[in-house]
Protein backbone atom coordinates (compact mmCIF):
# COMPACT_ATOMS: atom_id res chain seq x y z
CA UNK A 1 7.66 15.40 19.64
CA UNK A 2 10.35 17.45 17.91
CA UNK A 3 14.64 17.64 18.43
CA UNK A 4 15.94 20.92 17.99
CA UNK A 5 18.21 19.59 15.66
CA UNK A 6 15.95 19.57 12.81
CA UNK A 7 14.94 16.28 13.24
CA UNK A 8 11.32 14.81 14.28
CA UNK A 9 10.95 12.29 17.34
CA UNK A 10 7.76 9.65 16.61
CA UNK A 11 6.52 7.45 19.28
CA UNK A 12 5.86 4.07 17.43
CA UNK A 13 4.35 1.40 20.00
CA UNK A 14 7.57 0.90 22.56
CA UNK A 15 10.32 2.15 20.27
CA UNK A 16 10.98 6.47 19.22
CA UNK A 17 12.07 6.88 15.43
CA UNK A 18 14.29 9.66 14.87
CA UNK A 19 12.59 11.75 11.55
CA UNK A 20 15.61 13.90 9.97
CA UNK A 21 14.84 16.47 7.88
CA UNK A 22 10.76 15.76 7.80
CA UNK A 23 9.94 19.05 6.41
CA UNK A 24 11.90 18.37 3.01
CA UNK A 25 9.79 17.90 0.21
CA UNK A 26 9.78 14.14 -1.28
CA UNK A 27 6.42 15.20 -4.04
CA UNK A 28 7.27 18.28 -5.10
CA UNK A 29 4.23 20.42 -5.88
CA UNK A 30 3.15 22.31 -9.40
CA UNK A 31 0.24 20.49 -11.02
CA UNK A 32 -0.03 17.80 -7.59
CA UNK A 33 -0.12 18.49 -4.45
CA UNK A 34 3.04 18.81 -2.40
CA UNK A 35 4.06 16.36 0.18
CA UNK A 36 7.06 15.98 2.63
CA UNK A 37 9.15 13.39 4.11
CA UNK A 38 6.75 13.99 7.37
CA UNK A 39 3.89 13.52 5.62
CA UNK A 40 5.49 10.34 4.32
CA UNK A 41 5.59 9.25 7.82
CA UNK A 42 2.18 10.08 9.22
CA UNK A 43 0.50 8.69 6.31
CA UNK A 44 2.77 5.40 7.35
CA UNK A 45 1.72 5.49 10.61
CA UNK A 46 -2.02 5.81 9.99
CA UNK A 47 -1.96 3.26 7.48
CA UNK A 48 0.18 0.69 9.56
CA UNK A 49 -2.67 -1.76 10.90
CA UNK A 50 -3.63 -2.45 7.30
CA UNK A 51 0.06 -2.67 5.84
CA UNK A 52 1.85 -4.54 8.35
CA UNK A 53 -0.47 -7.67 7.62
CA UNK A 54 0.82 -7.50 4.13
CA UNK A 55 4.17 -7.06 5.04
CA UNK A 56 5.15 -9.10 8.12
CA UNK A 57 7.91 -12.46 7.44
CA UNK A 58 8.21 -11.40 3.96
CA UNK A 59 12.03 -9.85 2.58
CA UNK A 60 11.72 -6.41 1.06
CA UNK A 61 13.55 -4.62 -1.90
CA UNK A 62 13.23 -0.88 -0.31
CA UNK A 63 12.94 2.04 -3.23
CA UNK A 64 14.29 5.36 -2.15
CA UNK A 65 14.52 8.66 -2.73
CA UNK A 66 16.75 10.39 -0.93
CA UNK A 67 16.45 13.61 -2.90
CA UNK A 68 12.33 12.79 -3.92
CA UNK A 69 11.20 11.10 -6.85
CA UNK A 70 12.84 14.10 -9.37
CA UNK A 71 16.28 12.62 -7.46
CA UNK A 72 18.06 9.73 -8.09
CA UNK A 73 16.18 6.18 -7.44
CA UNK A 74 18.04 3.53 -5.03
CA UNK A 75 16.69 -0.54 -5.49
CA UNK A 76 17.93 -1.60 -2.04
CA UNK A 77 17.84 -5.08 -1.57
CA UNK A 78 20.95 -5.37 0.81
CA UNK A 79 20.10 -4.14 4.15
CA UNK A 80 22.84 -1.51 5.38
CA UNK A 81 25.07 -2.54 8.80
CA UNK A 82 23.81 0.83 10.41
CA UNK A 83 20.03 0.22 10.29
CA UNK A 84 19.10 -0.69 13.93
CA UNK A 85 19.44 -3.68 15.21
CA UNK A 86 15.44 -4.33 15.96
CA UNK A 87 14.58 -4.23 12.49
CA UNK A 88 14.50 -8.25 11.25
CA UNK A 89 16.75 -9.61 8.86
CA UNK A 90 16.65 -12.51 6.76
CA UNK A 91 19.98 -13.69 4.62
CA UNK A 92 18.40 -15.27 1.62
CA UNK A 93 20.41 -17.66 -1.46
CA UNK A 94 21.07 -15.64 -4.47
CA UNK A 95 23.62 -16.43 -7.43
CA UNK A 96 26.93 -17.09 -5.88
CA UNK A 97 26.03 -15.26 -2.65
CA UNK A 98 23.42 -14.02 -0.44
CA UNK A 99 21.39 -11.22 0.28
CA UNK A 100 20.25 -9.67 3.79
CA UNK A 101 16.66 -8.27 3.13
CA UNK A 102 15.07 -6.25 5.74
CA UNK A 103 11.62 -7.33 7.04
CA UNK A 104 8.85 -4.78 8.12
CA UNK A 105 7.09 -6.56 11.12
CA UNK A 106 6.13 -3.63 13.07
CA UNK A 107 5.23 0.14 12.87
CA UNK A 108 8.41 1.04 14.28
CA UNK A 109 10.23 -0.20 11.09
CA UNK A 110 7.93 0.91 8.63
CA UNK A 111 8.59 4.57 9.74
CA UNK A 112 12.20 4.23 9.80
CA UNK A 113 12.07 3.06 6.52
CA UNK A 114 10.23 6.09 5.49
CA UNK A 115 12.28 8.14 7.35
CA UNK A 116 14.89 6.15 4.98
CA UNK A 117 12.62 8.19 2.06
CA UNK A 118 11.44 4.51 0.66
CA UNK A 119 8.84 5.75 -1.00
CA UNK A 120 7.92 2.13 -2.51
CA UNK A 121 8.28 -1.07 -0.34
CA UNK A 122 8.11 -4.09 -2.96
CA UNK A 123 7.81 -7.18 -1.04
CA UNK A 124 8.30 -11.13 -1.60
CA UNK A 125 5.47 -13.58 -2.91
CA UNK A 126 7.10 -16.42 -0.51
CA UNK A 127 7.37 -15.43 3.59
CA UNK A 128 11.29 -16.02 5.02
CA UNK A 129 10.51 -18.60 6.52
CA UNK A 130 9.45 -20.20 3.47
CA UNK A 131 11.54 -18.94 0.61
CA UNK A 132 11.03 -20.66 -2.21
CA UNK A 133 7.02 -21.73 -2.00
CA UNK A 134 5.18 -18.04 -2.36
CA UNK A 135 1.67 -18.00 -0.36
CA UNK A 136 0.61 -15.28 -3.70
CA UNK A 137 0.36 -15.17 -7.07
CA UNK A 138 -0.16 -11.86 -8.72
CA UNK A 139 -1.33 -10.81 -12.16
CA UNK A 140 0.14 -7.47 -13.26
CA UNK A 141 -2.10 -5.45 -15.64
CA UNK A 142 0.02 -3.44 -17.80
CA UNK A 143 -1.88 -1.23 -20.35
CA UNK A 144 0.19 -0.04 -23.58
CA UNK A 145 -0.56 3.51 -22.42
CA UNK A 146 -2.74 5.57 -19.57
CA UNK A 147 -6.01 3.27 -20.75
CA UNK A 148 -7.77 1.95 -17.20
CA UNK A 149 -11.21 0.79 -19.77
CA UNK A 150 -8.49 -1.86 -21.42
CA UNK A 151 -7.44 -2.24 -18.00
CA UNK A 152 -11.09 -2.61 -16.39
CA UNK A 153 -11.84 -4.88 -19.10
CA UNK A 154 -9.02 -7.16 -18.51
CA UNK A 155 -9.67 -7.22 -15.25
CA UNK A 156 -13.19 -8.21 -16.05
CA UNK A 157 -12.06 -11.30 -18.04
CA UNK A 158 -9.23 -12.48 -15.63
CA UNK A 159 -11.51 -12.53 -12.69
CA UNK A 160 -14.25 -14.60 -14.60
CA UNK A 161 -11.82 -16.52 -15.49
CA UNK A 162 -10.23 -17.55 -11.93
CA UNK A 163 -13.67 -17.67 -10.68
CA UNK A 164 -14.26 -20.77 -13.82
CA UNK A 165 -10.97 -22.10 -11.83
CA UNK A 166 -12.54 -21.51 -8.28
CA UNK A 167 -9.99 -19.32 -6.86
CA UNK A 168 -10.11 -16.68 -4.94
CA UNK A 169 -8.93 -13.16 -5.97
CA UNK A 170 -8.48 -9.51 -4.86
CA UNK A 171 -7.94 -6.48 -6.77
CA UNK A 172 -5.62 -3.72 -6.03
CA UNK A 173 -4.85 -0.54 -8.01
CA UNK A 174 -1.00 0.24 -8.52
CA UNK A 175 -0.88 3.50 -8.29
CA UNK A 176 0.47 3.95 -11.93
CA UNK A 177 -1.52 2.59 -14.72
CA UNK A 178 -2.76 -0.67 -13.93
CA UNK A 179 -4.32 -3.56 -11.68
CA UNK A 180 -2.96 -5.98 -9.99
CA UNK A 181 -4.69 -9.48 -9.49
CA UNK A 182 -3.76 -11.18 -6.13
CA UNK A 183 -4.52 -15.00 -5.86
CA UNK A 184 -4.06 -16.73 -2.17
CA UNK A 185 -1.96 -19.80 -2.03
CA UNK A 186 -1.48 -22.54 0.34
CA UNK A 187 2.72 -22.02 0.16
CA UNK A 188 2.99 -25.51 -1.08
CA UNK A 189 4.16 -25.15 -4.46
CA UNK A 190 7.01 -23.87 -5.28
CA UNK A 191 8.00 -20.63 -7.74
CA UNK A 192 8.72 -23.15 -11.02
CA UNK A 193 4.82 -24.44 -10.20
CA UNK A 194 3.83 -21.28 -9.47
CA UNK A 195 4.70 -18.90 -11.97
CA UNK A 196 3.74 -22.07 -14.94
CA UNK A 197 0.30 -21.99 -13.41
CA UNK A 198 0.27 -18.57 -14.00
CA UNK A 199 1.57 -18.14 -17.34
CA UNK A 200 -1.13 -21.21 -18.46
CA UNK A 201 -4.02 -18.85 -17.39
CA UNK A 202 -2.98 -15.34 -18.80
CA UNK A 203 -1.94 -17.62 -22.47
CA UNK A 204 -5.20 -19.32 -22.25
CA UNK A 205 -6.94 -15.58 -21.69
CA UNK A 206 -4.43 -14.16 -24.54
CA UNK A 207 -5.40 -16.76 -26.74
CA UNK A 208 -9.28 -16.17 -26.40
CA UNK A 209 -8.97 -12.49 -26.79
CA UNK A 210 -5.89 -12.00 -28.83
CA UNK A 211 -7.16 -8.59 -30.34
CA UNK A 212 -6.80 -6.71 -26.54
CA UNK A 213 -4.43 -8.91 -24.51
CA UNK A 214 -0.67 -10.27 -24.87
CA UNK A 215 1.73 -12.18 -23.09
CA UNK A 216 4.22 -10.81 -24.76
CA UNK A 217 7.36 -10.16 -22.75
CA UNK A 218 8.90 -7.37 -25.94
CA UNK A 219 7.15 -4.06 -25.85
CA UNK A 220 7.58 -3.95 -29.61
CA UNK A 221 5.76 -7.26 -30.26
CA UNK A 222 2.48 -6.14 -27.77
CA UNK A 223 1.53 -2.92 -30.58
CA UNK A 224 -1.92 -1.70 -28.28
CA UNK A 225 -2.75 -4.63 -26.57
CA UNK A 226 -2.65 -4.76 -22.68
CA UNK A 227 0.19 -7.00 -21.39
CA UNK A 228 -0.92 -9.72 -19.27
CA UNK A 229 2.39 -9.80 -16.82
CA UNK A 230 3.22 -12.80 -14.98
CA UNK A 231 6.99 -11.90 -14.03
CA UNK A 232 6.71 -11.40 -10.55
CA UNK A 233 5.61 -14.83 -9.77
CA UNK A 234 9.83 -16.17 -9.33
CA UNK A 235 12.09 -16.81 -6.53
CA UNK A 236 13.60 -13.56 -5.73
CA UNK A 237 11.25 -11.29 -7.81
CA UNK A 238 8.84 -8.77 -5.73
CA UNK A 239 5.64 -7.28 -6.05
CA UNK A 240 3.76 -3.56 -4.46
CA UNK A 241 3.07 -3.91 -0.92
CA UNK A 242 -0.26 -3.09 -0.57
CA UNK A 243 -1.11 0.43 0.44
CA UNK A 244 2.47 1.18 -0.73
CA UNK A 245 3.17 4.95 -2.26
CA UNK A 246 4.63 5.57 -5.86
CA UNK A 247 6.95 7.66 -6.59
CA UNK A 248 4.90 9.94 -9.06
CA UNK A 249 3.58 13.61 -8.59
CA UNK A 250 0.61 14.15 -5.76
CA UNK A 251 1.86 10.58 -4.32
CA UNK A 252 -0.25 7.86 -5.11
CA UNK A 253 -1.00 4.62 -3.32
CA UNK A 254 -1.22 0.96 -4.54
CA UNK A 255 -4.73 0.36 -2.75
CA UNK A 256 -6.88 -2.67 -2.44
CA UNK A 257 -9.96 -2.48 -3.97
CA UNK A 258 -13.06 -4.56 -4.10
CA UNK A 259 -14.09 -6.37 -7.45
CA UNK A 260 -17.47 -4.61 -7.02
CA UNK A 261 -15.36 -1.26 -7.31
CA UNK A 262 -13.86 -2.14 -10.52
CA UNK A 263 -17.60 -1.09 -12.02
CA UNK A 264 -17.04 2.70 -10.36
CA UNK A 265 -16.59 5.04 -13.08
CA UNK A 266 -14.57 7.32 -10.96
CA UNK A 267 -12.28 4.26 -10.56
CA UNK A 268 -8.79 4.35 -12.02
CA UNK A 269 -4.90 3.17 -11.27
CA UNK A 270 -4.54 6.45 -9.34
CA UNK A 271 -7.52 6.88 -7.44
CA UNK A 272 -6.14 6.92 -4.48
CA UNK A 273 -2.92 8.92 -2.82
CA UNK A 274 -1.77 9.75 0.90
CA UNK A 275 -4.45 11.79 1.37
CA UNK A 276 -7.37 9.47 1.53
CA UNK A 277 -5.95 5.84 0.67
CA UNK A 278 -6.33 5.09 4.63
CA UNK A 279 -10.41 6.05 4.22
CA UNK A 280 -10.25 3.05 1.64
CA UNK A 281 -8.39 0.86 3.89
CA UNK A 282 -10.45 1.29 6.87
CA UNK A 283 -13.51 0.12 4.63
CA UNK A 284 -11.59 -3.76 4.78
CA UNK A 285 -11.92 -4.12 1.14
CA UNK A 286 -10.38 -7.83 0.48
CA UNK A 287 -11.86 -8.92 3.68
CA UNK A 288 -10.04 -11.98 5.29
CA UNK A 289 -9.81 -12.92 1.21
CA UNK A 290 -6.05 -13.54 1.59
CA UNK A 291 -6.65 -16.07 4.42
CA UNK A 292 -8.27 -18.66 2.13
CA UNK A 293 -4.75 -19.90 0.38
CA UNK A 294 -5.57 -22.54 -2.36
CA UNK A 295 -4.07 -25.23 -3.74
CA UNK A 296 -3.41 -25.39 -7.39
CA UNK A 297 -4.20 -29.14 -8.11
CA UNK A 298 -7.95 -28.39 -8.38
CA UNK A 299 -7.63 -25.56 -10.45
CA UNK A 300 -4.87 -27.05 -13.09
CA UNK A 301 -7.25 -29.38 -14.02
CA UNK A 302 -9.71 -26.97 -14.22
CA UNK A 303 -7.88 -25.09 -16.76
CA UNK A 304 -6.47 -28.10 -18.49
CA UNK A 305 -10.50 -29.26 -19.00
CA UNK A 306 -10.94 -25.60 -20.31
CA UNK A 307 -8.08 -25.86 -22.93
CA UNK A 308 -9.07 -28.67 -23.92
């Protein structure tokens, strides 16, 4: 239903979210196609049932582009007094302060927020309600330059190696030039735990293949190799929601993939965009993976045993 005021009325379960301006252009076309801040919306309201899931109890750092992504970029963490009152809060410690994060627990506030032009919801490892113990840890794939083999291949090698460990993992593309590797967690450790855990298995992969991969924080000290990226995995860090868009032309979508896909040739870190990353979605690719949350007792002494 449309206002005569330029703006764009969309019926979200009980709620109506006002869409201003949805015919300006947030992808600007040229080599890509073209896509507006409606499109931004419908694609967020046919992708909602497999979002929200990822989404829902967890604070969010929003990134928008009020002007589209050849504009200015805003990192909101903060969530502004004028948002409506039925989108969730949560008021979480930081250094000498807080910060109000909005949460995304229903349709309704996932198309506000794209009426908001946040093109790129980055969300928590750890659920408000649980702050400091994240329920994910996620390996970020980050090839020296537009290389998805070295990225395949990685991904390859990390996934034999948490199945050694006997945990769980899905796969998503990031819509820019890499994978990330999602493992479930019970929520009992905490980020310290965590993020060591993590930075044990990508040294102990490093160390085995020390030609391709790095853990190298310093671009300058990684030369070609693919950097095995554990930063995420800290109190007050964030991740890509899955089936979140990226700013970038002909708007492509972080999109969950199965491990079986990581053999397709046609596979690659932008596979997927507005257009058809629901398709994948609707095809339930980490099926009821994220459910089985581990505990990383068993698995530390796996990898302890494998270090020797």
């Amino acid at each position: 239903m449309s206002g005569g005021d330029g703006t764009r009325r969309v019926r979200a379960g009980r709620r109506t979210v006002e869409v201003h301006r949805p015919d300006k252009v947030l992808f600007p076309g040229g080599d890509a196609k073209e896509y507006t801040k409606g499109d931004l919306v419908e694609y967020h309201r046919a992708v909602a049932p497999f979002m929200l899931p990822h989404l829902r109890g967890r604070p969010l750092m929003l990134e928008r582009h009020p002007d589209g992504i050849d504009g200015p970029t805003f990192m909101q963490k903060n969530t502004p007094d004028h948002y409506p009152e039925w989108i969730p809060r949560v008021e979480v410690a930081k250094e000498g302060g807080t910060v109000r994060h909005a949460v995304c627990d229903d349709t309704a506030t996932l198309l506000y927020l794209a009426d908001q032009a946040s093109i790129t919801l980055h969300r928590w490892l750890s659920r408000a309600d649980s702050v400091d113990h994240p329920d994910r840890l996620v390996f970020d794939l980050d090839p020296a330059g537009d290389d998805f083999e070295a990225v395949r291949e990685a991904a390859r090698l990390l996934g034999e190696l948490l199945d050694e460990l006997d945990l769980p993992s899905a796969l998503m593309t990031t819509g820019s030039r890499g994978l990330h590797v999602i493992v479930p967690l019970n929520g009992r450790h905490d980020f310290d735990e965590v993020r060591t855990f993590a930075r044990d298995v990508a040294d102990t992969l490093a160390d085995a293949h020390p030609d391709r991969l790095t853990t190298a924080a310093r671009k300058k000290e990684r030369g070609e190799r693919l950097y095995l990226d554990i930063q995420r995995n800290a109190y007050a860090q964030t991740a890509l929601a899955p089936y979140t868009v990226r700013p970038r032309p002909g708007a492509p979508v972080a999109t969950p993939v199965t491990w079986d896909q990581l053999d397709d040739p046609e596979l690659h870190a932008r596979r997927w965009t507005v257009a058809d990353a629901v398709e994948q979605a609707r095809t339930n690719p980490w099926s009821g993976l994220l459910n089985r949350g581990r505990a990383l007792g068993p698995a530390r002494r796996r990898l302890n045993a494998l270090r020797g």
